[in-house]
C-alpha atoms as a PDB file:
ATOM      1  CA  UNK A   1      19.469  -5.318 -28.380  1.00  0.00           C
ATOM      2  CA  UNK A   2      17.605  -3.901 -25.738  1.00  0.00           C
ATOM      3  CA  UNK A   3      18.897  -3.289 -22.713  1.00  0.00           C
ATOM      4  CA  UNK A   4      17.319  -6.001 -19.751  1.00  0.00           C
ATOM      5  CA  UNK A   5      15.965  -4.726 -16.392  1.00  0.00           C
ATOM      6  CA  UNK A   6      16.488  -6.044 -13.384  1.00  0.00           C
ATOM      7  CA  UNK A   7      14.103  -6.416 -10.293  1.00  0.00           C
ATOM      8  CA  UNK A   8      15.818  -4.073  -8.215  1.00  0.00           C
ATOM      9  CA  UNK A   9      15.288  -1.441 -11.336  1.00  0.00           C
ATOM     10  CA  UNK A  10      11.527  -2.020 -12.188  1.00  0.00           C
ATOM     11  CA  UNK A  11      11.166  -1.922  -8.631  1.00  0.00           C
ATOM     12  CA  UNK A  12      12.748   1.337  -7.804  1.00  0.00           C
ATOM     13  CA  UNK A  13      11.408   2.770 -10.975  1.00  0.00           C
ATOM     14  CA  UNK A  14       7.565   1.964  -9.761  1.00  0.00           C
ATOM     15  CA  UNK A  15       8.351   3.234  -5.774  1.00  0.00           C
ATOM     16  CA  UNK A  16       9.341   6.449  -7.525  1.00  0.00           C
ATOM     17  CA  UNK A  17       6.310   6.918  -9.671  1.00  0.00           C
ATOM     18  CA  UNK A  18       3.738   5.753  -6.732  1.00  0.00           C
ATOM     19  CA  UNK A  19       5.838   8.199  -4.009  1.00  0.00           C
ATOM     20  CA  UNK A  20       3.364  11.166  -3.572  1.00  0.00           C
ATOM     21  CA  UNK A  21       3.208  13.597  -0.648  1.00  0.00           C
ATOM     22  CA  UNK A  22      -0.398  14.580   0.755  1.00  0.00           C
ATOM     23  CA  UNK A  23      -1.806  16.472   3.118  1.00  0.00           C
ATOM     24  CA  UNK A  24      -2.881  14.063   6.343  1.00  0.00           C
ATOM     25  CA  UNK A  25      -6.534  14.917   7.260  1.00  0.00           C
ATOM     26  CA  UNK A  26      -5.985  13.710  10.388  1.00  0.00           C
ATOM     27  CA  UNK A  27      -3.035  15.697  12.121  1.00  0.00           C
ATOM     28  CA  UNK A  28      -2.852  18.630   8.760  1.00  0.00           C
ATOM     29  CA  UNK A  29       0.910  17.802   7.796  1.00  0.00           C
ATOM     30  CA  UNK A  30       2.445  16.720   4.334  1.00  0.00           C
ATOM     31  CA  UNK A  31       2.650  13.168   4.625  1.00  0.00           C
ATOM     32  CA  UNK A  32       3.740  10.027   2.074  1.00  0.00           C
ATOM     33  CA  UNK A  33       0.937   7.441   0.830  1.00  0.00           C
ATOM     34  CA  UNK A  34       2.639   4.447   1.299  1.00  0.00           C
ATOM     35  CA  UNK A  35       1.454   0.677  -0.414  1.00  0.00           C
ATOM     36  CA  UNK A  36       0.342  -2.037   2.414  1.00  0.00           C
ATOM     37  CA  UNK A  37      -1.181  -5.321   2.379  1.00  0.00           C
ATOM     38  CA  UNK A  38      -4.025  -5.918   4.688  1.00  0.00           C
ATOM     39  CA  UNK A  39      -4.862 -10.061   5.496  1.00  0.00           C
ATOM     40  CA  UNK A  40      -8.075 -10.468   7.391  1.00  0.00           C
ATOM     41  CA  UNK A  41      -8.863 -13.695   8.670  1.00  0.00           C
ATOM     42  CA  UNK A  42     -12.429 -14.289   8.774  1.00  0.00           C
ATOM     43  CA  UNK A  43     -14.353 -17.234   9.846  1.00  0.00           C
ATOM     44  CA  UNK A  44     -16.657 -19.063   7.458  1.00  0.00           C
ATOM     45  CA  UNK A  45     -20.085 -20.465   8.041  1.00  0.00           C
ATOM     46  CA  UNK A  46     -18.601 -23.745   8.539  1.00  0.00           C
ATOM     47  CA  UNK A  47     -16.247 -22.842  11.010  1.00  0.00           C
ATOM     48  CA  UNK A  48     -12.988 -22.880   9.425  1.00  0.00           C
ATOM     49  CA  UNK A  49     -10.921 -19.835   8.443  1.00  0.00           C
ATOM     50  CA  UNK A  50     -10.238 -17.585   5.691  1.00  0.00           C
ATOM     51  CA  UNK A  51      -7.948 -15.719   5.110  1.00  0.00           C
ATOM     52  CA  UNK A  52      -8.537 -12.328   2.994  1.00  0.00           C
ATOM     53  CA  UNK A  53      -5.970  -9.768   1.644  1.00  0.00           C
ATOM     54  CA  UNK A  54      -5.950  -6.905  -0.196  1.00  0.00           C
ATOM     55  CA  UNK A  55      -3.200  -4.003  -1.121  1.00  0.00           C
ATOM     56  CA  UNK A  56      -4.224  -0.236   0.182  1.00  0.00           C
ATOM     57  CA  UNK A  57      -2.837   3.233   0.007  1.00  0.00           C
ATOM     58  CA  UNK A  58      -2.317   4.464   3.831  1.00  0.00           C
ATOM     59  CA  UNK A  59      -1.228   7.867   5.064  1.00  0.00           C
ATOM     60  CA  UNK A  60       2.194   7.647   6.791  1.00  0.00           C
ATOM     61  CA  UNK A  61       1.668   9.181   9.637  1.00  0.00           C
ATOM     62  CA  UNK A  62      -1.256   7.807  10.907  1.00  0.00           C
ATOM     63  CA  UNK A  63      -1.559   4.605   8.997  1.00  0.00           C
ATOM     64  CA  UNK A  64      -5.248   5.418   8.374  1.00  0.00           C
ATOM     65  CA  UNK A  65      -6.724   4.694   4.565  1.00  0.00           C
ATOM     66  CA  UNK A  66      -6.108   7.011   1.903  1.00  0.00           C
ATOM     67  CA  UNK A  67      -9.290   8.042   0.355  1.00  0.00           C
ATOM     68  CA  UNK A  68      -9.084   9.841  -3.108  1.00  0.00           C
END
């Protein structure tokens, strides 16, 4: 039988394949991309709200979008 993973292994098995260390345009030191979700509420054309969200790479330091 094969062996069952849990969560907590899948998810520390993906966190150590995404890691990665860059260089940070911004301020020119190695940083870590990390994974963030970004909700945007935006307001429709008949006035009531929705809400947008999407997952991005940012640079650590900074917090700014990774681009590449």
């Amino acid at each position: 039988m094969a062996k069952v993973q849990s969560f907590a292994d899948k998810a520390a098995k993906l966190a150590k394949k995404a890691e990665s260390t860059v260089m940070c345009p911004d301020t020119n030191q190695e940083t870590r991309l990390i994974n963030v979700r970004l909700v945007e509420a935006v307001t429709t054309e008949k006035g009531s709200v929705k809400f947008l969200d999407r997952n991005m790479r940012v640079y650590e330091s900074t917090y700014k979008p990774y681009k590449g």
